[in-house]
N, C-alpha and C. Protein backbone atom coordinates (compact mmCIF):
# COMPACT_ATOMS: atom_id res chain seq x y z
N UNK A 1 0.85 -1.17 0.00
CA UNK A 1 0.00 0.00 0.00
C UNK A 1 0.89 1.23 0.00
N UNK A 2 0.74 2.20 -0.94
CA UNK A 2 1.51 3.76 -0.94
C UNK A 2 1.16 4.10 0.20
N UNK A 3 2.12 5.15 0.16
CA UNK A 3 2.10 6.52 1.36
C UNK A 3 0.78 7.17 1.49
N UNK A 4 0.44 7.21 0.03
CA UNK A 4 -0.78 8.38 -0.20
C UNK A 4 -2.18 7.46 0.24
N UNK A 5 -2.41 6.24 0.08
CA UNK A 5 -3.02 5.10 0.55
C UNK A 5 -3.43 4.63 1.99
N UNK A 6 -2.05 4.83 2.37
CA UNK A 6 -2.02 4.55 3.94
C UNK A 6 -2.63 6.07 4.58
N UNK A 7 -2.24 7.25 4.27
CA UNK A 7 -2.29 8.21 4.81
C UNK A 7 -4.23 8.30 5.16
N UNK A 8 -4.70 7.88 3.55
CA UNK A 8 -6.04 8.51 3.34
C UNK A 8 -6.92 7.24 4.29
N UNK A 9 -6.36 5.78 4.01
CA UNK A 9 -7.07 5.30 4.77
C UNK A 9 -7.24 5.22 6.64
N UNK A 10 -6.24 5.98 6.93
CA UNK A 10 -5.77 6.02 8.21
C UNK A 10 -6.67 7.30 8.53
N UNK A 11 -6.53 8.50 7.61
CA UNK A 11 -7.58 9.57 8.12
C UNK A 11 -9.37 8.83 7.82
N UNK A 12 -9.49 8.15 6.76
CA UNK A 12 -11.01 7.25 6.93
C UNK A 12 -11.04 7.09 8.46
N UNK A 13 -10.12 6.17 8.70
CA UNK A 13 -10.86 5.56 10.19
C UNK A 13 -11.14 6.77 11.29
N UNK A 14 -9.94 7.70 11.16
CA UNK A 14 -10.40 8.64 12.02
C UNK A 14 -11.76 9.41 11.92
N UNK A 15 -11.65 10.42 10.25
CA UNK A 15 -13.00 10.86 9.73
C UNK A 15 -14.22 10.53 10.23
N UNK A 16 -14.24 8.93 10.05
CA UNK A 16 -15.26 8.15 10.71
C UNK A 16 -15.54 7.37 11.87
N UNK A 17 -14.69 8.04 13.28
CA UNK A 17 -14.96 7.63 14.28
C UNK A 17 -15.95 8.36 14.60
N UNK A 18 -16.88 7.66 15.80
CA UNK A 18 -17.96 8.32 16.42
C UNK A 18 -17.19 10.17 16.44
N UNK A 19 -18.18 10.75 16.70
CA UNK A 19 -17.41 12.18 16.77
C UNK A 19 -17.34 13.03 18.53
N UNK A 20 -17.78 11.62 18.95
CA UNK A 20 -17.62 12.09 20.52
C UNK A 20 -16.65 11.42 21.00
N UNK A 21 -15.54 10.54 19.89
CA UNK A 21 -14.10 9.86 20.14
C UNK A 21 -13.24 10.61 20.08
N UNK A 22 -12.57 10.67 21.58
CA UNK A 22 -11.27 12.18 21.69
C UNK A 22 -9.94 11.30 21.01
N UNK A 23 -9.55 12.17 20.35
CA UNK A 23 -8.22 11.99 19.70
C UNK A 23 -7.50 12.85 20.61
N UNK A 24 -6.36 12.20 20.91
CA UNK A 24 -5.16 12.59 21.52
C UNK A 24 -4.26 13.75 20.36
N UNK A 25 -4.02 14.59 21.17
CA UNK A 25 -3.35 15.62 19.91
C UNK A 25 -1.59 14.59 19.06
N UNK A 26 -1.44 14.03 19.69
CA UNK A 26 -0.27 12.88 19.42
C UNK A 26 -0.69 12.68 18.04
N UNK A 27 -2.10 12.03 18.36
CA UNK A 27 -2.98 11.36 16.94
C UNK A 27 -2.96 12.35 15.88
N UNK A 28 -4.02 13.60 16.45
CA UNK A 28 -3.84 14.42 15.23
C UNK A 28 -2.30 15.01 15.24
N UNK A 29 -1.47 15.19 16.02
CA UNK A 29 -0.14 15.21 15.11
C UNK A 29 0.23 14.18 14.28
N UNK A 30 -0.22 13.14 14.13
CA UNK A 30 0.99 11.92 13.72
C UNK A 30 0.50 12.38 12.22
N UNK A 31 -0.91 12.54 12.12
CA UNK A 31 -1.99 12.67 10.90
C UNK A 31 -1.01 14.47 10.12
N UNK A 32 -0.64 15.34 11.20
CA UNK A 32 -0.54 16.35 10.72
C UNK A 32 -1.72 17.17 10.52
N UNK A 33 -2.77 16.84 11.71
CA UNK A 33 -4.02 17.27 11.84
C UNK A 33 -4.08 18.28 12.49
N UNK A 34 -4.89 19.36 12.84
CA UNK A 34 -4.98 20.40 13.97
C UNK A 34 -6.93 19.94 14.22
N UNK A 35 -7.40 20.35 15.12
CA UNK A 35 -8.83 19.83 15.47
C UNK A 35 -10.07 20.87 14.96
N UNK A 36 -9.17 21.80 13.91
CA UNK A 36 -10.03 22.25 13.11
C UNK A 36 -10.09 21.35 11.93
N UNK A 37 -8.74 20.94 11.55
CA UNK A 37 -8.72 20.29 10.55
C UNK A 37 -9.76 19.58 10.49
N UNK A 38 -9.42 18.53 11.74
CA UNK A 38 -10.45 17.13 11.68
C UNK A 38 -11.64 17.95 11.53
N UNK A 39 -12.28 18.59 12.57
CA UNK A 39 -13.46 18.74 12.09
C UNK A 39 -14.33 19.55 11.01
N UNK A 40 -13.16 19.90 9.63
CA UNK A 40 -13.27 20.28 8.37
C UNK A 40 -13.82 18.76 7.92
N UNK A 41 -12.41 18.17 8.15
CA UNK A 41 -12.38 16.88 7.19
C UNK A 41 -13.99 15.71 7.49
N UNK A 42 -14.30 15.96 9.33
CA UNK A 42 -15.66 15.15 9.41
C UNK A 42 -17.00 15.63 8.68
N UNK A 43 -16.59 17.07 7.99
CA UNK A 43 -17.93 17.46 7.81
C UNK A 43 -18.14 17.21 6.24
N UNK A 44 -16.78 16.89 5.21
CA UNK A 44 -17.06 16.48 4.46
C UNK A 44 -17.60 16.05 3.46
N UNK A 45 -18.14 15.48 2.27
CA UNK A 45 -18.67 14.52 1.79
C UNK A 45 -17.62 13.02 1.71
N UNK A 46 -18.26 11.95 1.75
CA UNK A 46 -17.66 10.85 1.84
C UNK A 46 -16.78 10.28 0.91
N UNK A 47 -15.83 9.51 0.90
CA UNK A 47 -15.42 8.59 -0.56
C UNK A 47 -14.57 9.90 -0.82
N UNK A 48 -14.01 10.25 -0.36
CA UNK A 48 -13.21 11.65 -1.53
C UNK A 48 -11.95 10.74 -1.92
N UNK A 49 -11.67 10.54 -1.16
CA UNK A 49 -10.46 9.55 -1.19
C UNK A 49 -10.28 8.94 -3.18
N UNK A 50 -11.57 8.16 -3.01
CA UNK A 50 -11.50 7.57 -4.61
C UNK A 50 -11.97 8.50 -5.45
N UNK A 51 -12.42 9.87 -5.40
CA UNK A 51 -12.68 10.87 -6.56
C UNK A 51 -11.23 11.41 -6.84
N UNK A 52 -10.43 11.76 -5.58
CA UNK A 52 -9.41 12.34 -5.79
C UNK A 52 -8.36 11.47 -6.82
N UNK A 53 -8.32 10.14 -6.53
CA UNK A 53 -7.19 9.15 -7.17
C UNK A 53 -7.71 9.13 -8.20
N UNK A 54 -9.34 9.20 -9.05
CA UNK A 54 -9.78 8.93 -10.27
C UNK A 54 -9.82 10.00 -10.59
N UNK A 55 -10.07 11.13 -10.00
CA UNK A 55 -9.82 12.92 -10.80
C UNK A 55 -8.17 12.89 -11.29
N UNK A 56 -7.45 12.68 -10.50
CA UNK A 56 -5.92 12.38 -10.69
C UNK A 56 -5.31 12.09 -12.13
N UNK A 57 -6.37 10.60 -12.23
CA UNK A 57 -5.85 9.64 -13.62
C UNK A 57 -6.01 10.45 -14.56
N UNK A 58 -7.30 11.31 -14.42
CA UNK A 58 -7.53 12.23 -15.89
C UNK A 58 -6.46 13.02 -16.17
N UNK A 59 -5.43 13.43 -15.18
CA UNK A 59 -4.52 13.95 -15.84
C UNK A 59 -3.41 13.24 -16.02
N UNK A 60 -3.53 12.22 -16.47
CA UNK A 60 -2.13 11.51 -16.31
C UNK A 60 -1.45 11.09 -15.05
N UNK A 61 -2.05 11.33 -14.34
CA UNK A 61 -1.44 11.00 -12.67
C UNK A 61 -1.68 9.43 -12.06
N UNK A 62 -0.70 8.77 -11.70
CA UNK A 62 -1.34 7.82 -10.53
C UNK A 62 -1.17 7.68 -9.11
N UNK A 63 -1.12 6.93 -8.09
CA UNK A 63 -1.33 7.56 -6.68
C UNK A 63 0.28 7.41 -6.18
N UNK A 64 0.61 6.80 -7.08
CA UNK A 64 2.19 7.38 -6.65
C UNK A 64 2.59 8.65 -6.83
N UNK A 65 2.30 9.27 -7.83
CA UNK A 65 2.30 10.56 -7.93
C UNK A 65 1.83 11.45 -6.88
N UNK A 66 0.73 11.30 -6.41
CA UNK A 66 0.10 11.60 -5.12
C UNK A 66 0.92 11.23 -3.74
N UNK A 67 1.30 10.20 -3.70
CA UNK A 67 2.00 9.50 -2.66
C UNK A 67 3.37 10.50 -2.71
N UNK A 68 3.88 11.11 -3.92
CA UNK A 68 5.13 11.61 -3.55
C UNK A 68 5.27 12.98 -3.72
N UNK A 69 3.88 13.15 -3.32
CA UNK A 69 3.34 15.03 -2.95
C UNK A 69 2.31 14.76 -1.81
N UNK A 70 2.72 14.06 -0.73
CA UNK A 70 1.69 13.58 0.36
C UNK A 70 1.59 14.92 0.92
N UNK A 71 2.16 15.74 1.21
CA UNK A 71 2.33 17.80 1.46
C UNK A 71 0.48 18.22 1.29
N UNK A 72 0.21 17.08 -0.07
CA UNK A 72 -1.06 17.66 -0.82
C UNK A 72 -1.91 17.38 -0.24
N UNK A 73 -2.20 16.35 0.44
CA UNK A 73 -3.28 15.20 1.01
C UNK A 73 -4.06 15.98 1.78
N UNK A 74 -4.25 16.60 2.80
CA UNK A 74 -5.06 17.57 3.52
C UNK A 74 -5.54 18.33 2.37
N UNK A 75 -5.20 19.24 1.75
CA UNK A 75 -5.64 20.22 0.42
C UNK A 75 -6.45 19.47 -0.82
N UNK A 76 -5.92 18.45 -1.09
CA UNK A 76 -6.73 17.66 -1.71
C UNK A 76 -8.02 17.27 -0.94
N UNK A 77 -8.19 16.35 -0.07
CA UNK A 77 -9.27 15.97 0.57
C UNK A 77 -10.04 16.94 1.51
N UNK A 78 -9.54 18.20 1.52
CA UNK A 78 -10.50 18.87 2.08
C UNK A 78 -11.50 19.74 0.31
N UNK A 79 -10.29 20.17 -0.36
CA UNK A 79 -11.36 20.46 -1.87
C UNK A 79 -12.50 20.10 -2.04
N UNK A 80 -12.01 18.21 -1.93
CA UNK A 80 -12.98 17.41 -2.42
C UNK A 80 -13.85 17.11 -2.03
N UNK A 81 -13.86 17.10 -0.64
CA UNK A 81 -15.05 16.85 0.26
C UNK A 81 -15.93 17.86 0.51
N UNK A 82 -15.65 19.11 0.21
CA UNK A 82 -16.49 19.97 0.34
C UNK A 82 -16.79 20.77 -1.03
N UNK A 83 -16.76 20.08 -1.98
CA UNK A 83 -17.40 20.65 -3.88
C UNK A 83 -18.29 20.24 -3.55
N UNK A 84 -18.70 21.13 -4.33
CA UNK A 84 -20.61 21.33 -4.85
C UNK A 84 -20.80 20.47 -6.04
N UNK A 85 -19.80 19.43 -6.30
CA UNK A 85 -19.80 18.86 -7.63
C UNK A 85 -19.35 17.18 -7.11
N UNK A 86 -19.14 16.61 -6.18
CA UNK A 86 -19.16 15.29 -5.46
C UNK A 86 -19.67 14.58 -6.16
N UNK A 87 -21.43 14.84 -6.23
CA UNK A 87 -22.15 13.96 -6.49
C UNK A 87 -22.35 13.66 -8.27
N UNK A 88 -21.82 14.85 -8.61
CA UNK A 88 -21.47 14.81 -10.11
C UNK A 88 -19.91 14.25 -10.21
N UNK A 89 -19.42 14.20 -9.62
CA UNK A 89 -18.12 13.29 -10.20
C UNK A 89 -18.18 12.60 -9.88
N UNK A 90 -19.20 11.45 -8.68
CA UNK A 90 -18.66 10.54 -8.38
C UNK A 90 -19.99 9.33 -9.63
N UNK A 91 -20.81 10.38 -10.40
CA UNK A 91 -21.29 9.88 -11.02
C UNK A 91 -20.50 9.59 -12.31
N UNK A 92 -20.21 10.63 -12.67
CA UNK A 92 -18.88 10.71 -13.87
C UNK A 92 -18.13 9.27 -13.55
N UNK A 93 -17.34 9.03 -12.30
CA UNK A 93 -16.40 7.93 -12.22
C UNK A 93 -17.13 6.74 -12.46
N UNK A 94 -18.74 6.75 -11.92
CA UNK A 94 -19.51 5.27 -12.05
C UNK A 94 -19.25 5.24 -14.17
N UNK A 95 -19.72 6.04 -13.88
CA UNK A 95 -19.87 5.73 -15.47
C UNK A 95 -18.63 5.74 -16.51
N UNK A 96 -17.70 6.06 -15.85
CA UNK A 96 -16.14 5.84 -16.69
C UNK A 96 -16.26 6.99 -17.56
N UNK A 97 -16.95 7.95 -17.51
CA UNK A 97 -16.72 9.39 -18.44
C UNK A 97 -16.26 10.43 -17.29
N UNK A 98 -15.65 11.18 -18.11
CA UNK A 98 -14.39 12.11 -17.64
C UNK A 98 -15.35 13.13 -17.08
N UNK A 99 -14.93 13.62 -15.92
CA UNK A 99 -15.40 15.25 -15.68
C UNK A 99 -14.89 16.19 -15.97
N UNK A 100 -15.61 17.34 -16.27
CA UNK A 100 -14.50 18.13 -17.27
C UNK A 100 -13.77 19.08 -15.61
N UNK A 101 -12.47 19.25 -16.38
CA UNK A 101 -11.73 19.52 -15.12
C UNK A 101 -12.21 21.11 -14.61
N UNK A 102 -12.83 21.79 -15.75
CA UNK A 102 -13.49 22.88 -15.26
C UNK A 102 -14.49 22.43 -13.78
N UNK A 103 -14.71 21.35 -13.65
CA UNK A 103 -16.03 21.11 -11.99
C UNK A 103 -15.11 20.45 -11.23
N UNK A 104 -13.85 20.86 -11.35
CA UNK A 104 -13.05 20.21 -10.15
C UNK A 104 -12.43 21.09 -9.50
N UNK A 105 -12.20 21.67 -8.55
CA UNK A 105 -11.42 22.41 -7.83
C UNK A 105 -10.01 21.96 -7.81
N UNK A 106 -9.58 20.79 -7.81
CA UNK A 106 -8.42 20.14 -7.46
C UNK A 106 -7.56 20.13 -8.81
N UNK A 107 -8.43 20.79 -10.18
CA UNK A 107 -7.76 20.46 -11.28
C UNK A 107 -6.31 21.20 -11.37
N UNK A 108 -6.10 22.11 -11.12
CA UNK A 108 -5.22 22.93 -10.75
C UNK A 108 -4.09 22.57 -10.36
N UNK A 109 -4.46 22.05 -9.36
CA UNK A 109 -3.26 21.24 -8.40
C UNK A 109 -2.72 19.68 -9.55
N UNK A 110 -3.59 18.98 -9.42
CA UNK A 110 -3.33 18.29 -10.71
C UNK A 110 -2.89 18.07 -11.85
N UNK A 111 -2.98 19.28 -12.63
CA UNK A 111 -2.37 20.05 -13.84
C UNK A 111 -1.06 20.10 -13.66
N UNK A 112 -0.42 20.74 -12.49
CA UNK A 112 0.64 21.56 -12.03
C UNK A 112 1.71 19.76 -11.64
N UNK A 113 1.17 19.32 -11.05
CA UNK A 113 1.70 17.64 -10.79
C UNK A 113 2.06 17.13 -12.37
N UNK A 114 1.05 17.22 -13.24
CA UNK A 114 1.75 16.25 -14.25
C UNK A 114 2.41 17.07 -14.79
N UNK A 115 2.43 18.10 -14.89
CA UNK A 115 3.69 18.87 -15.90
C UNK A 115 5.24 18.70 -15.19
N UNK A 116 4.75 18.36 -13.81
CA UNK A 116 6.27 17.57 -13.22
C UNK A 116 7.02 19.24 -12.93
């Protein structure tokens, strides 16, 4: 499992602990969290995790790429979880057609990654 893998599934479990489960600031340090963060990241929409890695591919990216800009991972998954366009990309991904990167917030960041 990548860096970028481990990172996102490790903030899942947190994201989705009860929200009356105290995290030790240790925790949100290890995450590189502050307890605004987390409670950006709980308020969310869900699954960003797999919009972000399949918004990614459209530009040529894969999660290694991601994995070796982990810097991004907070900025990424907070974008994503809070677009007004979720439920339209995560329809886009069911259906294997592209979203145009104009309804992505993250395209940017993305763009700027594959040009290396």
């Amino acid at each position: 499992m990548s860096g970028y893998a481990k990172f996102f599934q490790k903030m899942a479990q947190v994201i989705s602990a009860p929200h009356n489960e105290h995290l030790s600031e240790r925790e949100l340090s290890d995450l590189g969290l502050s307890r605004a963060d987390l409670a950006m990241l709980r308020s969310g929409a869900p699954r960003a995790r797999e919009r972000i890695v399949a918004m990614a591919e459209q530009f040529g990216l894969t999660e290694a790429d991601l994995s070796a800009h982990s810097e991004l991972g907070l900025e990424l998954a907070e974008k994503c979880g809070h677009c007004l366009q979720a439920e339209t990309c995560r329809d886009a991904i069911r259906a294997g057609v592209a979203l145009p990167d104009t309804k992505c917030p993250n395209a940017e960041i993305y763009r700027v990654l594959a040009q290396g």
